[in-house]
C-alpha atoms as a PDB file:
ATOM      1  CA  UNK A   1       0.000   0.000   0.000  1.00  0.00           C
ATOM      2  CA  UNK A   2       1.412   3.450  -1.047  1.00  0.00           C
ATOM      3  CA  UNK A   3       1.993   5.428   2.010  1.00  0.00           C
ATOM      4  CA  UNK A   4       0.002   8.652   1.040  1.00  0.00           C
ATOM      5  CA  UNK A   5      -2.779   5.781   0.293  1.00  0.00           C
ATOM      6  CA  UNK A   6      -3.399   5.145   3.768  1.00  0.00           C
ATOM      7  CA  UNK A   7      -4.911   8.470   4.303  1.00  0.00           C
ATOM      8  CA  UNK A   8      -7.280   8.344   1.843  1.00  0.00           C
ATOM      9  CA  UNK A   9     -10.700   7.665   3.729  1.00  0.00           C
ATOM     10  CA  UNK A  10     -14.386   6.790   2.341  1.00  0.00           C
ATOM     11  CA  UNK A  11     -15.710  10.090   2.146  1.00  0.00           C
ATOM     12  CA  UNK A  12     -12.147  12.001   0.935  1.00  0.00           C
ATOM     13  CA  UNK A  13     -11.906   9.369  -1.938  1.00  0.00           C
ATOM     14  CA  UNK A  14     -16.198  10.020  -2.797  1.00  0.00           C
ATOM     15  CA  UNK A  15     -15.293  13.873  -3.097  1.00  0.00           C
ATOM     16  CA  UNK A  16     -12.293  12.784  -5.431  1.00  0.00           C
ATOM     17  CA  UNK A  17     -14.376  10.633  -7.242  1.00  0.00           C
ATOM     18  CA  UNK A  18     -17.403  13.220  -7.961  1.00  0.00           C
ATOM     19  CA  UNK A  19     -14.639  15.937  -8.943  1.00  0.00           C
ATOM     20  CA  UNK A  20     -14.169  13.461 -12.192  1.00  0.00           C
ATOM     21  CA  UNK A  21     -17.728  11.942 -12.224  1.00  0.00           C
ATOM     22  CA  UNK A  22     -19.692  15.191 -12.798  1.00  0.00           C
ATOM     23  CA  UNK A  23     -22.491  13.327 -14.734  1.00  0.00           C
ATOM     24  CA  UNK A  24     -22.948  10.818 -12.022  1.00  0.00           C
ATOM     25  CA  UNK A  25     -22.149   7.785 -14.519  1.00  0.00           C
ATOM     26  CA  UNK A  26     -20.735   5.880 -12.097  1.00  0.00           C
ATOM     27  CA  UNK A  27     -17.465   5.070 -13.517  1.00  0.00           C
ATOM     28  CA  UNK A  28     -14.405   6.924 -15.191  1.00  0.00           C
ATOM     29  CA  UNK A  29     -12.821   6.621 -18.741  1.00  0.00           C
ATOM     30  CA  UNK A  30      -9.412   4.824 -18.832  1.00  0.00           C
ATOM     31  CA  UNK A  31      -8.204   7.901 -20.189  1.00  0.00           C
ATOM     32  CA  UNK A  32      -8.498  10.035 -17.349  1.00  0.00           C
ATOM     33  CA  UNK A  33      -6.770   7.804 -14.650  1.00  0.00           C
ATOM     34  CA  UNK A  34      -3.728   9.586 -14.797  1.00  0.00           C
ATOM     35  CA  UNK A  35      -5.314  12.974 -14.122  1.00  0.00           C
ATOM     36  CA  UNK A  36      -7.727  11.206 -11.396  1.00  0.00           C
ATOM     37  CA  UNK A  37      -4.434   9.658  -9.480  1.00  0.00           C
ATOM     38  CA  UNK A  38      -2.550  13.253  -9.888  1.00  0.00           C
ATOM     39  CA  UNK A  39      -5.649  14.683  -8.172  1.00  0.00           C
ATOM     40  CA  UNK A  40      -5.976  12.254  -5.541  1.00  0.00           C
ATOM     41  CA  UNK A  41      -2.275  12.377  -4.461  1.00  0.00           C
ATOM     42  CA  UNK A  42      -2.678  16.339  -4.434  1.00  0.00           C
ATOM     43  CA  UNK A  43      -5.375  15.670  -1.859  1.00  0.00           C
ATOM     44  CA  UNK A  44      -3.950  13.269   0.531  1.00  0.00           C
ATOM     45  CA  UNK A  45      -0.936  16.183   0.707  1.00  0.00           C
ATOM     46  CA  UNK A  46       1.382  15.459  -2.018  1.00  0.00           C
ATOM     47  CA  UNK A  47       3.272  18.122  -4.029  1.00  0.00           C
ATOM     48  CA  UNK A  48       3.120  18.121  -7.577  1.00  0.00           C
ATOM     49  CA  UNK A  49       7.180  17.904  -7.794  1.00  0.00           C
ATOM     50  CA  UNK A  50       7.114  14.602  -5.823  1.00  0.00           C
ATOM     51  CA  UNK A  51       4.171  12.984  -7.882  1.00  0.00           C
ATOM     52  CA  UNK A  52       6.272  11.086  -9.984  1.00  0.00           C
ATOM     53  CA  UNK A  53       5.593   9.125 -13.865  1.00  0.00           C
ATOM     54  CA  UNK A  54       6.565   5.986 -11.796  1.00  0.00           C
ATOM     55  CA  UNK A  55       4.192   6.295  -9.179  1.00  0.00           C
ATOM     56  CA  UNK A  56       1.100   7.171 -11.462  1.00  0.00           C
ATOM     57  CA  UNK A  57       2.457   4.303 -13.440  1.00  0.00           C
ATOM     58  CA  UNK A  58       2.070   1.979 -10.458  1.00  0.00           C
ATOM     59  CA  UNK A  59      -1.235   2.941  -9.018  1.00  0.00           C
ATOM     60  CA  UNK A  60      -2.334   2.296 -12.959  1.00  0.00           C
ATOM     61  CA  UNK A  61      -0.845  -1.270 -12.932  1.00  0.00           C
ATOM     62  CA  UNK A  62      -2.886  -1.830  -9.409  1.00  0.00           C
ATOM     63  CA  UNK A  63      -5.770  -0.762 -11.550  1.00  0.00           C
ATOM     64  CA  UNK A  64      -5.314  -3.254 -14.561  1.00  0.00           C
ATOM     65  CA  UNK A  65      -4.521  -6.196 -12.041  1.00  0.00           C
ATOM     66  CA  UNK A  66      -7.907  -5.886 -10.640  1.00  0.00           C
ATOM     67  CA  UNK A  67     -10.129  -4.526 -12.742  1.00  0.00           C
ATOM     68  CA  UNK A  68     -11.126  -5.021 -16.593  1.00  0.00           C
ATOM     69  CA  UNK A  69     -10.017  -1.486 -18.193  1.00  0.00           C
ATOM     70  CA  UNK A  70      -8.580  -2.873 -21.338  1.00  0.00           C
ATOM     71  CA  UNK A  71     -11.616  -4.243 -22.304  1.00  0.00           C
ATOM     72  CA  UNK A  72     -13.998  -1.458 -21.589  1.00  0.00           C
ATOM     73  CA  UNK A  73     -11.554   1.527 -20.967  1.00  0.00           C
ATOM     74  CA  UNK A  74     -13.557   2.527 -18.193  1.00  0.00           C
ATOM     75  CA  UNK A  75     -13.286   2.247 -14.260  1.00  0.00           C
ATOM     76  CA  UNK A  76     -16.757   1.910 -11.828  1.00  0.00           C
ATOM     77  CA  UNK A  77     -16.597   3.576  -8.394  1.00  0.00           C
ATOM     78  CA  UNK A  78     -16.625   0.231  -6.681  1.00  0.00           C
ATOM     79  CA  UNK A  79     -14.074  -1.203  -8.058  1.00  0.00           C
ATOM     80  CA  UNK A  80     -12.138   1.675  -7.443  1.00  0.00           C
ATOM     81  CA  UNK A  81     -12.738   2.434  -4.056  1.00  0.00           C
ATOM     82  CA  UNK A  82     -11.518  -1.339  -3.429  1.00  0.00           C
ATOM     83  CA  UNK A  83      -8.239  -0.910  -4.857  1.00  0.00           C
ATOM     84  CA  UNK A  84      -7.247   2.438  -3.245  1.00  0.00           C
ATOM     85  CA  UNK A  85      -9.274   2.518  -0.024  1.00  0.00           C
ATOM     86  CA  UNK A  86      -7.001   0.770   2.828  1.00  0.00           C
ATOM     87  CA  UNK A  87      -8.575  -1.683   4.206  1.00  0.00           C
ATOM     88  CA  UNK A  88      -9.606  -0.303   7.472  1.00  0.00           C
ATOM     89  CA  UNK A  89     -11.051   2.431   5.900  1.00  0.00           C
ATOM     90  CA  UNK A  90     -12.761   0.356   2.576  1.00  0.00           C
ATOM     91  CA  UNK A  91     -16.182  -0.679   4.142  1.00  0.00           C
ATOM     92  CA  UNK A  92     -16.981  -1.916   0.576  1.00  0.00           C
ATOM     93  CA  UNK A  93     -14.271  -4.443   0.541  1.00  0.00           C
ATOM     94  CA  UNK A  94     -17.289  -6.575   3.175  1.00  0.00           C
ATOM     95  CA  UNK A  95     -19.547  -6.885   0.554  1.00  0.00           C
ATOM     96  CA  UNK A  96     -16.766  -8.553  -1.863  1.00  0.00           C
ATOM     97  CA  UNK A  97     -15.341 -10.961   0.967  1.00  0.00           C
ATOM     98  CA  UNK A  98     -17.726 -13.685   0.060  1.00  0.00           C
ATOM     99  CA  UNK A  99     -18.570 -14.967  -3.221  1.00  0.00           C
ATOM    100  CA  UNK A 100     -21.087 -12.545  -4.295  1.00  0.00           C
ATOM    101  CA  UNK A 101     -25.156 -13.442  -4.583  1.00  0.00           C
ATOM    102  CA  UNK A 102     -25.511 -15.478  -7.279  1.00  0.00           C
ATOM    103  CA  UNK A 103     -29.254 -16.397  -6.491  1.00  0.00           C
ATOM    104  CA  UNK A 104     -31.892 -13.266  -6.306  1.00  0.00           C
ATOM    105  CA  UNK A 105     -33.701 -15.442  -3.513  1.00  0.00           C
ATOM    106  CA  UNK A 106     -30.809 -14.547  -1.370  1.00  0.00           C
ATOM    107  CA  UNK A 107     -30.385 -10.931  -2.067  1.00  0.00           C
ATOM    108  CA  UNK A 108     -34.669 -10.622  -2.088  1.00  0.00           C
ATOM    109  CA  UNK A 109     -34.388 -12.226   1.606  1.00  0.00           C
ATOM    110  CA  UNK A 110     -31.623  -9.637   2.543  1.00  0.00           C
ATOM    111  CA  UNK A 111     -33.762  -6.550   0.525  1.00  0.00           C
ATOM    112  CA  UNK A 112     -37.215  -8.080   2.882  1.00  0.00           C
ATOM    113  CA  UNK A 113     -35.184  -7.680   6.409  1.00  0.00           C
ATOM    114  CA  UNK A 114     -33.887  -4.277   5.633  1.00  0.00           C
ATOM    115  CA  UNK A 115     -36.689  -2.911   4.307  1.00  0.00           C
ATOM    116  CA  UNK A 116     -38.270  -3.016   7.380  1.00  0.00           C
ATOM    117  CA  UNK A 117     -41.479  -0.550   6.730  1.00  0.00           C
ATOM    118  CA  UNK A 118     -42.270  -2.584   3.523  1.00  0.00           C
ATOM    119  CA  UNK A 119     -41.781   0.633   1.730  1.00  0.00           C
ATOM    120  CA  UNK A 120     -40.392  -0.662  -1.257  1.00  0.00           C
ATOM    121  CA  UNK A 121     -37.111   1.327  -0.601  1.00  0.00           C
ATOM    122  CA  UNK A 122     -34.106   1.063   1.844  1.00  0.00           C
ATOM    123  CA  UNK A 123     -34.425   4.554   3.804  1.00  0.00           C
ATOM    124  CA  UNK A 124     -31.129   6.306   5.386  1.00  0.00           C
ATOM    125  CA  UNK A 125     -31.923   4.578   8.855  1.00  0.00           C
ATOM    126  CA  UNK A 126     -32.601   1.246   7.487  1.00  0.00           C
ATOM    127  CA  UNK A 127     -29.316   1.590   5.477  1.00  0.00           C
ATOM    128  CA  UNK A 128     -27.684   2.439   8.876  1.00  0.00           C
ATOM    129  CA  UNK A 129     -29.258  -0.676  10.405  1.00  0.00           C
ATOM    130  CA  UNK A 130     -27.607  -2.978   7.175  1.00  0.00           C
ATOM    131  CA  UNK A 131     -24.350  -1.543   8.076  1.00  0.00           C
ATOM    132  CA  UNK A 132     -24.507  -1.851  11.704  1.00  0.00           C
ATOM    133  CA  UNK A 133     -25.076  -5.816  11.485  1.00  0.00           C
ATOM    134  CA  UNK A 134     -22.680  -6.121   8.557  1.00  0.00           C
ATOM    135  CA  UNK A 135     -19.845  -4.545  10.794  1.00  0.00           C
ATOM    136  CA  UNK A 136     -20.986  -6.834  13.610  1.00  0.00           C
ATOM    137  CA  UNK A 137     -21.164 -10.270  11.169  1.00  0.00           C
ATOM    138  CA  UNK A 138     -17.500  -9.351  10.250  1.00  0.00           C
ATOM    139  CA  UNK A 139     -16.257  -8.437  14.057  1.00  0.00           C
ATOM    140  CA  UNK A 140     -15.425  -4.884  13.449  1.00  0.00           C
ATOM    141  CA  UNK A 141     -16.373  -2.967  15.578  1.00  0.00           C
ATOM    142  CA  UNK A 142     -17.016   0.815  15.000  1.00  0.00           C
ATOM    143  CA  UNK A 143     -18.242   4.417  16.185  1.00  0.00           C
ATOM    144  CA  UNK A 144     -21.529   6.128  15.989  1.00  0.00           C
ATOM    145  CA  UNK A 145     -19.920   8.732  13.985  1.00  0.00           C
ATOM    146  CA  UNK A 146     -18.321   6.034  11.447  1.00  0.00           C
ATOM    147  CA  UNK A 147     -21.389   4.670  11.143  1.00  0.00           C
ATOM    148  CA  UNK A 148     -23.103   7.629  10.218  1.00  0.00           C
ATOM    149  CA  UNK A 149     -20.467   8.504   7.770  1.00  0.00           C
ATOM    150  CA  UNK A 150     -20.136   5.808   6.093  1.00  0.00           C
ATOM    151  CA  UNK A 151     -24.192   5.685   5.652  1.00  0.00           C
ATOM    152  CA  UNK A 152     -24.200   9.051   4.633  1.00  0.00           C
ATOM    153  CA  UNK A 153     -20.909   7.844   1.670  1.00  0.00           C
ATOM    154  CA  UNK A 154     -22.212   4.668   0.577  1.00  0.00           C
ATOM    155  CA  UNK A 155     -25.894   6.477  -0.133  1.00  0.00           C
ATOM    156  CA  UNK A 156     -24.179   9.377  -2.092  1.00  0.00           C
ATOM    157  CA  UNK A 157     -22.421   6.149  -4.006  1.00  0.00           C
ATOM    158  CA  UNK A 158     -25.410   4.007  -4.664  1.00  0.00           C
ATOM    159  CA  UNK A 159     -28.463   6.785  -4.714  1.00  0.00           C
ATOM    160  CA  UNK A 160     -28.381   6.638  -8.611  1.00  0.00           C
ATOM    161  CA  UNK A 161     -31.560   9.248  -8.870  1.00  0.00           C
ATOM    162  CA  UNK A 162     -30.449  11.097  -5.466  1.00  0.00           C
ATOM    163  CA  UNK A 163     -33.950  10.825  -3.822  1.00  0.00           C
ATOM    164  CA  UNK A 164     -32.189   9.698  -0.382  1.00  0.00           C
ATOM    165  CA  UNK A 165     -33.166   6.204  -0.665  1.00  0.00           C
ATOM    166  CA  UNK A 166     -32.029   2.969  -2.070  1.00  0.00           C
ATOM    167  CA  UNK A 167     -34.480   1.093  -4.591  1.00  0.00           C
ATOM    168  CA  UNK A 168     -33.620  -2.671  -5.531  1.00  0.00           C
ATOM    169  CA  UNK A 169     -30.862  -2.141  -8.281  1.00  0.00           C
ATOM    170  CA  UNK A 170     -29.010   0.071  -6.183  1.00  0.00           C
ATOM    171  CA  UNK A 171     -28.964  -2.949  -3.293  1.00  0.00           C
ATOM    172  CA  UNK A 172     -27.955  -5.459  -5.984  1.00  0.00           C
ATOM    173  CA  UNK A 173     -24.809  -2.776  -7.286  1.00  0.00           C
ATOM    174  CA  UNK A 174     -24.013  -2.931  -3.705  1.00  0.00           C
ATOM    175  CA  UNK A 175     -24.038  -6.474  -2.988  1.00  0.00           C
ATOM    176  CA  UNK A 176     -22.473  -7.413  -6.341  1.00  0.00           C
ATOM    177  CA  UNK A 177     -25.435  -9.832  -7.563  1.00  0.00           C
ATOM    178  CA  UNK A 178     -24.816 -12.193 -10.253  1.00  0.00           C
ATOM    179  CA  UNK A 179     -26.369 -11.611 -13.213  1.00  0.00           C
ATOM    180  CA  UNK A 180     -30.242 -12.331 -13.799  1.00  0.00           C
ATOM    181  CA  UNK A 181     -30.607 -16.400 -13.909  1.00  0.00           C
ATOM    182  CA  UNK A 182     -33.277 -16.515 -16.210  1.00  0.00           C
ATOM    183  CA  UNK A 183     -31.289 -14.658 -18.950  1.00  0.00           C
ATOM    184  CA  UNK A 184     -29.523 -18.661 -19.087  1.00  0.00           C
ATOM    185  CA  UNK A 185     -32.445 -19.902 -20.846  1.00  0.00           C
ATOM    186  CA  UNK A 186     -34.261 -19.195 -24.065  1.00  0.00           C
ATOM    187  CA  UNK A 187     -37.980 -18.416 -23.122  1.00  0.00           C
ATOM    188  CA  UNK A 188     -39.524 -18.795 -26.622  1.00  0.00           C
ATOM    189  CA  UNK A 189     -37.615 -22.658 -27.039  1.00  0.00           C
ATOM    190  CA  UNK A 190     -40.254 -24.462 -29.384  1.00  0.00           C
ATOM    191  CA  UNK A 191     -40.264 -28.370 -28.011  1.00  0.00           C
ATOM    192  CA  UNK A 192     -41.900 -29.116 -25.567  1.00  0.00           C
ATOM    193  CA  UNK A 193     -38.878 -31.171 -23.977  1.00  0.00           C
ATOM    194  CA  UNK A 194     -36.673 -28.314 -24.302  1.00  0.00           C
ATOM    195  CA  UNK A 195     -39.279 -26.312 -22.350  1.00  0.00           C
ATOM    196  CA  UNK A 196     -39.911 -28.937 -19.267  1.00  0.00           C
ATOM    197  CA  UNK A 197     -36.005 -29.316 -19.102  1.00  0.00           C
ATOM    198  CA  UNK A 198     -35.861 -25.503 -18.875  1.00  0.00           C
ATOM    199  CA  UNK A 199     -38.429 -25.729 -16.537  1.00  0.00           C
ATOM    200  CA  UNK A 200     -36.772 -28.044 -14.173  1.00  0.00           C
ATOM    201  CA  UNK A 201     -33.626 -26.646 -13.914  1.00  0.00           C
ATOM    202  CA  UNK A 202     -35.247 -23.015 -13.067  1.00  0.00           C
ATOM    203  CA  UNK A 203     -37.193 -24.126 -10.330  1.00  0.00           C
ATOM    204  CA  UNK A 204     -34.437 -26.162  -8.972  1.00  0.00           C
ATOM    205  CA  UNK A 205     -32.759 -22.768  -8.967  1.00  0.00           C
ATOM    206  CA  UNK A 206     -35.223 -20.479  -6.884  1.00  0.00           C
ATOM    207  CA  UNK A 207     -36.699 -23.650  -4.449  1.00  0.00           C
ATOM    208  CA  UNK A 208     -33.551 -23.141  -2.349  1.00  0.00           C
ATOM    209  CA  UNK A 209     -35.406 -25.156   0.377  1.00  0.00           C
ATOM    210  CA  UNK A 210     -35.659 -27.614  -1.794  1.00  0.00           C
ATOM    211  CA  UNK A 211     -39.390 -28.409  -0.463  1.00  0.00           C
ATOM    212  CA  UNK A 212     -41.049 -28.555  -4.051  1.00  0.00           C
ATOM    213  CA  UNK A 213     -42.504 -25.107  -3.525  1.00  0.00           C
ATOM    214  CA  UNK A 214     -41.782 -21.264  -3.709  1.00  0.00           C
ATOM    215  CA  UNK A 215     -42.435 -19.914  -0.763  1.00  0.00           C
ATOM    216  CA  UNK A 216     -41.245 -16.972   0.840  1.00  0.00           C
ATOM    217  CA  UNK A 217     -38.322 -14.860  -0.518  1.00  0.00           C
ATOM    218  CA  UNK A 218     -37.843 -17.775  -2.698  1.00  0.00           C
ATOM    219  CA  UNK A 219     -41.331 -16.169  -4.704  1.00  0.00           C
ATOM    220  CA  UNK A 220     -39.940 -12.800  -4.387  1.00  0.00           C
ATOM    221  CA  UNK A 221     -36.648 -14.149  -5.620  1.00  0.00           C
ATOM    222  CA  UNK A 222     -38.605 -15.588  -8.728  1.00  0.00           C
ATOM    223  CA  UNK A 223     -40.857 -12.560  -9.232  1.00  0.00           C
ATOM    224  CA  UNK A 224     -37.672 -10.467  -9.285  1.00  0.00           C
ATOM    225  CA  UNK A 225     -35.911 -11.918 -12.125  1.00  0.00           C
ATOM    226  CA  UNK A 226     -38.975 -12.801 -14.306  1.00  0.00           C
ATOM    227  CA  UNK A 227     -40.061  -8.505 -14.558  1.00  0.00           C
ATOM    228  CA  UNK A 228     -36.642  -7.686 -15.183  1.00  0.00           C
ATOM    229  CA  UNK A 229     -36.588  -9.796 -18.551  1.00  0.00           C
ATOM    230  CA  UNK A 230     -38.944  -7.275 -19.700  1.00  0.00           C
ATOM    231  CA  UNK A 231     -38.414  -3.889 -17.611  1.00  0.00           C
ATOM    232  CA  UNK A 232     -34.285  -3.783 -16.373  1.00  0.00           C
ATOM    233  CA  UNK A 233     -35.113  -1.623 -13.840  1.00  0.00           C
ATOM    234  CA  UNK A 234     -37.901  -2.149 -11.177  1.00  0.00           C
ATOM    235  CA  UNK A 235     -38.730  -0.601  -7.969  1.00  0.00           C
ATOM    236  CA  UNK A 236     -40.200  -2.630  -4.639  1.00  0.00           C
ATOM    237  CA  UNK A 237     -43.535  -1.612  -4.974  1.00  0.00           C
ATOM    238  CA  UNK A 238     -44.037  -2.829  -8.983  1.00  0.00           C
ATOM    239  CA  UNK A 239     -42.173  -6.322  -7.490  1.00  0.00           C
ATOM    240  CA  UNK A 240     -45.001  -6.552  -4.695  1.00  0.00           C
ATOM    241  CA  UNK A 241     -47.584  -5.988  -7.497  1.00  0.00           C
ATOM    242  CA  UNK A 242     -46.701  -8.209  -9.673  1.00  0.00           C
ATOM    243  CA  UNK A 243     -45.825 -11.050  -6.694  1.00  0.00           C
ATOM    244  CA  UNK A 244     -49.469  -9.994  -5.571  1.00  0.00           C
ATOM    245  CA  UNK A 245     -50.847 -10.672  -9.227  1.00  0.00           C
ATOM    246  CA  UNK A 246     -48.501 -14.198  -9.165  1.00  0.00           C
ATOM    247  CA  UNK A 247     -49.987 -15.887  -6.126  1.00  0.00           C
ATOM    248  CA  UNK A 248     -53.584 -15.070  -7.329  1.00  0.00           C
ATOM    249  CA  UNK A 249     -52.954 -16.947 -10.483  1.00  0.00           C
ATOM    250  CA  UNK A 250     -50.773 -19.381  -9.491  1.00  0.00           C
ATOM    251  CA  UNK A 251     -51.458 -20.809  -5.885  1.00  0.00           C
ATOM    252  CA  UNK A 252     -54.147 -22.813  -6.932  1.00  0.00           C
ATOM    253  CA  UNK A 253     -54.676 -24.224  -3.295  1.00  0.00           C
ATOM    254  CA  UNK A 254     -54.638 -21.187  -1.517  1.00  0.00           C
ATOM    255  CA  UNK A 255     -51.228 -22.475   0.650  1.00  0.00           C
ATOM    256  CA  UNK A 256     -49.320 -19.004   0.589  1.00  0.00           C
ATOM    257  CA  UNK A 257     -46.725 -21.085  -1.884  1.00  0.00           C
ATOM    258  CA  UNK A 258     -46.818 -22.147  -5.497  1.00  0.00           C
ATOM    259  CA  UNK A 259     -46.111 -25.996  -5.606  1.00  0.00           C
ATOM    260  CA  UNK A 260     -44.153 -27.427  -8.742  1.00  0.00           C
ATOM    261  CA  UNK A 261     -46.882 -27.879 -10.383  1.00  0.00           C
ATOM    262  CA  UNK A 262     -48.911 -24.817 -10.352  1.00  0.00           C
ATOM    263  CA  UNK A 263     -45.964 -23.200 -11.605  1.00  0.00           C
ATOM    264  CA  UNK A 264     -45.871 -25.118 -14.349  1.00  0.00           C
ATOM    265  CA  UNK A 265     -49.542 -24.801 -14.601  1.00  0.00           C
ATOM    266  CA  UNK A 266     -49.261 -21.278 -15.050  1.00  0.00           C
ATOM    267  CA  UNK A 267     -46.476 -22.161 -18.013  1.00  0.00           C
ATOM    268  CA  UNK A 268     -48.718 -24.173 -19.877  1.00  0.00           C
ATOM    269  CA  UNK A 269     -46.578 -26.955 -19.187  1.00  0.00           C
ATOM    270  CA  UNK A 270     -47.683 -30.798 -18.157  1.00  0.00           C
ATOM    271  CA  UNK A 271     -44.470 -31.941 -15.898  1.00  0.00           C
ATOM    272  CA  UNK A 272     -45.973 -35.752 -16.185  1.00  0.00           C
END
């Protein structure tokens, strides 16, 4: 770790970040990481005579070891702030420790505890709660005035329309969630076959209890994935619509789960 690095904190590197980011993209071109490093040394107390070619050079090759810019020629904010931010200071690094969600059932479970006034959004105190038990899962502990800090940082970060609150694809930028399941299979597949293997293999996906039914955040999980075929870019309350509209059509038996087969039911498909 570069020595003037150590300095940098959460809400020092956000204001460095937003003095390159004026559009609020969410990531930088390739082309302006030499400028963004000469910036962000000049901040941490650096004089422009002892910013060398060598050391720009260096935080550069950091860059390129741990993030794609060949390929795209652009940097995101997260994957930034992981690289520079020391770890002490790099709150984001506890989302990446584990493997990251790669099942919406998971992340819809998190998204239902947090959201704790069913609002359909993650509000600044509920945010405050996430972090709070995320610092305690990972034994860290930290101050009231961290806390609010780093609340106050991560919803500048991850409040893409800036209305102070966090809808579900900001949660899913945060917690790094795989990429939609469903976009695996071909939904229009002709044979019938083709469909019921299809079939199978999705549900086997989303019934993480592995009871032969949705039930649960395993529905919302399901619900999730299946409106963002068609519309990228949903907020809670169109999910709880639609989930609402789901279990009226599909739970034939009035359980509070849809079984196997009155999923498939609802496919057009005959599992037997």
């Amino acid at each position: 770790m570069d020595s003037a690095l150590g300095r940098l904190e959460a809400a020092g590197f956000l204001q460095i970040w937003q003095h390159f980011d004026k559009n609020d993209k969410g990531f930088i071109e390739g082309k302006d990481l030499d400028a963004f490093f000469k910036h962000m040394l000049q901040k941490l107390g650096m004089k422009k005579e002892e910013i060398s070619e060598d050391r720009i050079k260096e935080l550069k090759e950091r860059c390129a070891s741990g993030c794609d810019v060949a390929a795209e020629r652009r940097l995101q904010i997260q994957e930034l702030a992981t690289l520079m931010l020391p770890e002490e200071e790099n709150f984001l690094l506890l989302f990446r420790r584990e493997t990251p969600l790669d099942n919406s059932v998971e992340f819809m479970r998190i998204w239902r505890n947090y959201d704790v006034d069913s609002s359909g959004y993650i509000s600044v105190n509920e945010l405050k709660g996430f972090l709070q038990d995320l610092f305690l899962q990972h034994r860290k502990s930290i101050t009231p005035e961290k806390l609010e800090e780093y609340t106050n940082t991560m919803m500048k970060m991850f409040d893409k329309n800036k209305d102070g609150r966090l809808d579900l694809n900001d949660l899913a930028r945060i917690l790094s969630l795989k990429e939609n399941f469903l976009l695996k299979f071909k939904m229009d597949a002709c044979s019938q076959e083709d469909r019921k293997r299809d079939f199978e293999k999705i549900f086997a996906h989303y019934d993480v209890s592995k009871t032969g039914a949705l039930e649960g955040p395993e529905v919302d999980g399901f619900v999730k994935d299946m409106m963002e075929l068609v519309k990228p870019s949903i907020s809670g309350t169109e999910l709880d619509k639609f989930r609402k509209a789901l279990m009226g059509h599909c739970d034939i038996n009035r359980d509070g789960k849809i079984q196997k087969n009155e999923l498939a039911l609802c496919l057009g498909l005959k599992l037997s």
